[in-house]
Protein backbone atom coordinates (compact mmCIF):
# COMPACT_ATOMS: atom_id res chain seq x y z
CA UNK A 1 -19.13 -0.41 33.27
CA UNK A 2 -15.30 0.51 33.26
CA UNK A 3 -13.40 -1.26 30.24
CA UNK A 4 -10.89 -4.16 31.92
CA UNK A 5 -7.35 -2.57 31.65
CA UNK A 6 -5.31 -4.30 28.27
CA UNK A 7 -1.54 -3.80 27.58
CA UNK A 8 -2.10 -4.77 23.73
CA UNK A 9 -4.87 -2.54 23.98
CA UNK A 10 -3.44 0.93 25.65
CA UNK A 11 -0.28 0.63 23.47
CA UNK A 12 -2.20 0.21 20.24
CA UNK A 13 -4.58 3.12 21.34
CA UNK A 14 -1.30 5.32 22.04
CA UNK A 15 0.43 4.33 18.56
CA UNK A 16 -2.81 5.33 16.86
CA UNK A 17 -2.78 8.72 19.06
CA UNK A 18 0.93 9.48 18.12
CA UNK A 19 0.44 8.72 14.65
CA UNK A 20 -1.82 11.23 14.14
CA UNK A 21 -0.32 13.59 15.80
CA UNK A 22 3.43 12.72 13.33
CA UNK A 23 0.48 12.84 10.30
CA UNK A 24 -1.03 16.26 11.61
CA UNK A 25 2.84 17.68 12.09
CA UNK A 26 3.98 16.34 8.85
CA UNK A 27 0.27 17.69 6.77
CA UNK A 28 1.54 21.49 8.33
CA UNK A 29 4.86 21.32 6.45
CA UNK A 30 3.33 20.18 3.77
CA UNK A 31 3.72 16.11 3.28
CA UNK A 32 0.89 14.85 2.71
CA UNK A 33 1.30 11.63 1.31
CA UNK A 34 3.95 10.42 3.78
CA UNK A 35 2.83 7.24 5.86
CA UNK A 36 4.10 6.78 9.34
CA UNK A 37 6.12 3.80 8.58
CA UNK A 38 7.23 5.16 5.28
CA UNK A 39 8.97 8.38 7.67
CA UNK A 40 10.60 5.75 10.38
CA UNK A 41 12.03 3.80 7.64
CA UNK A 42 13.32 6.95 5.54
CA UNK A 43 15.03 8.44 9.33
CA UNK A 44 16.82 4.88 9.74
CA UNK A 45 18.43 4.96 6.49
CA UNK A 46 19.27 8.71 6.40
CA UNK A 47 20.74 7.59 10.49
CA UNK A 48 22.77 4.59 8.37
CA UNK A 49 24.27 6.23 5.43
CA UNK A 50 27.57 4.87 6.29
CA UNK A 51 26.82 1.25 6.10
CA UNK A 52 24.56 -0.62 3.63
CA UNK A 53 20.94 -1.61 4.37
CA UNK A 54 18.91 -4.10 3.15
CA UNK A 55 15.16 -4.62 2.88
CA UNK A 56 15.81 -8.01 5.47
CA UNK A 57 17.39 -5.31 7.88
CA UNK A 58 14.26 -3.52 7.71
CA UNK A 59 12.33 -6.73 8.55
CA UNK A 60 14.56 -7.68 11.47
CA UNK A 61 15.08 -4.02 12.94
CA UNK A 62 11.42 -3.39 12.53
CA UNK A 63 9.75 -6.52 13.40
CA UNK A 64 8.00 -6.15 10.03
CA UNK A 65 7.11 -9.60 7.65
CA UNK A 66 8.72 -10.13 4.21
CA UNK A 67 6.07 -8.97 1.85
CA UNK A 68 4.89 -6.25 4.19
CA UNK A 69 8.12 -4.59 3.73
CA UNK A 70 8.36 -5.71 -0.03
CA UNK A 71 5.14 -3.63 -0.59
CA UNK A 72 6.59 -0.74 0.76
CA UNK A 73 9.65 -0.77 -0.36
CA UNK A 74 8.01 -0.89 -4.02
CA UNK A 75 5.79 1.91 -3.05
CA UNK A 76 8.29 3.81 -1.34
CA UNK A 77 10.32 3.86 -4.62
CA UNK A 78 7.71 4.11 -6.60
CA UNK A 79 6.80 7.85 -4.48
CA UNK A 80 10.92 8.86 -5.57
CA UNK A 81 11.98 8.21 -1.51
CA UNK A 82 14.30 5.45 -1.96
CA UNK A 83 15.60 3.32 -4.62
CA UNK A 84 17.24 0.03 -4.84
CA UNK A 85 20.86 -0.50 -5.88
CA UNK A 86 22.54 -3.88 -7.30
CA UNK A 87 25.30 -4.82 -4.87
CA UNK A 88 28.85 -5.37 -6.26
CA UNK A 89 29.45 -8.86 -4.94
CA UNK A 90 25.97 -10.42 -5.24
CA UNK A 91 23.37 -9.70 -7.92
CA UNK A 92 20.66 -10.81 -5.42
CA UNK A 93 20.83 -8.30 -3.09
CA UNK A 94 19.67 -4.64 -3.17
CA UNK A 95 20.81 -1.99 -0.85
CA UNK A 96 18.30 0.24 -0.11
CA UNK A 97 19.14 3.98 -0.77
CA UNK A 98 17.62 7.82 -0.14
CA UNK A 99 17.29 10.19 -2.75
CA UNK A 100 17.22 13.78 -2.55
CA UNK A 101 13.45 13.61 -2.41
CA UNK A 102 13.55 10.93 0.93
CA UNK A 103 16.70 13.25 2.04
CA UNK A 104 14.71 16.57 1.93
CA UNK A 105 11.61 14.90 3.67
CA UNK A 106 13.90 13.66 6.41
CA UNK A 107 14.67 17.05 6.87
CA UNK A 108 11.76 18.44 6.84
CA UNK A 109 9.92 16.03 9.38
CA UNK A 110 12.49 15.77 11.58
CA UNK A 111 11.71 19.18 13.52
CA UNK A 112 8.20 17.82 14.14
CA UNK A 113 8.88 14.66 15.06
CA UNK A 114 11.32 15.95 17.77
CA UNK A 115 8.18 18.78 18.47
CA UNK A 116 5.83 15.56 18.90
CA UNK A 117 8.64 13.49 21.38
CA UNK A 118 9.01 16.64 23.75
CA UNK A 119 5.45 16.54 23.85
CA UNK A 120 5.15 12.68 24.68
CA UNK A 121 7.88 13.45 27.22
CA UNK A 122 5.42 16.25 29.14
CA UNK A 123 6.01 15.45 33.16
CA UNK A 124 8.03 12.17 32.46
CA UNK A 125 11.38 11.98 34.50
CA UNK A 126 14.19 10.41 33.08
CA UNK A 127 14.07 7.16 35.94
CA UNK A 128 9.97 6.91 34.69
CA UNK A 129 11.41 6.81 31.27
CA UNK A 130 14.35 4.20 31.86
CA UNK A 131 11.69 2.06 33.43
CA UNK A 132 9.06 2.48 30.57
CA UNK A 133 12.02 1.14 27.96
CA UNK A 134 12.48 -2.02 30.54
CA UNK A 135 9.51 -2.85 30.60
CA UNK A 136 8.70 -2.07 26.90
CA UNK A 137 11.70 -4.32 26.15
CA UNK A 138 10.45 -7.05 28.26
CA UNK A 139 7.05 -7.14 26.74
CA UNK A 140 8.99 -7.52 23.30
CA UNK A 141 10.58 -10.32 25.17
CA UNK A 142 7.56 -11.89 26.13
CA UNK A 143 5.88 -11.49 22.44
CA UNK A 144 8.58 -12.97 20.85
């Protein structure tokens, strides 16, 4: 019997493929320990140096609840990626910052995450790709 065709089901199966596949890449330079999330979250603040981020951007930008991003945050600083810095005109808030640790990592993963997208990208024009974000964007739309 052939298994009914599932969006929710096809993209989680592909996020599960790709993540081991950034896991696999990131084990052969020798991170280990590095979760999937904890490497998107370390490339968007090394890509927003210039402008402060806060753990509610993370929740917004990655459509990820409160205390799921409080508990990695914590761990995340905990590991010596990131730390948290009071913020000048409200004791409340904490940007959240690199270090050189979460800097070097960055570094080092970002060659085999750019190996892994060319790979993803095998026989994909660019039109097939402009509709796969439209429609990837509309199923966001739809979730929301």
């Amino acid at each position: 019997m052939k298994p009914q065709r599932s969006i929710s089901f096809a993209v989680h199966s592909l996020d599960n493929m790709i993540s081991r596949r950034l896991v696999a890449h990131g084990a052969s330079v020798g991170i280990d320990n590095l979760t999937l999330m904890n490497g998107w979250i370390i490339g968007y603040l090394y890509d927003n140096q210039d402008r402060d981020i806060y753990q509610r951007d993370i929740e917004t930008d990655f459509s990820i609840a409160r205390s799921t991003v409080t508990g990695i945050i914590k761990l995340m600083e905990k590991k010596g990626y990131l730390i948290r810095e009071s913020v000048p005109d409200d004791a409340r808030l904490k940007k959240l910052v690199l270090t050189p640790k979460g800097i070097d990592i960055h570094i080092k993963t970002l060659h085999d995450f750019d190996t892994v997208e060319a790979e993803l990208l095998q026989g994909i024009t660019p039109e097939e790709l402009d509709i796969f974000y439209e429609i990837i964007h509309k199923l966001k739309k739809n979730v929301e």
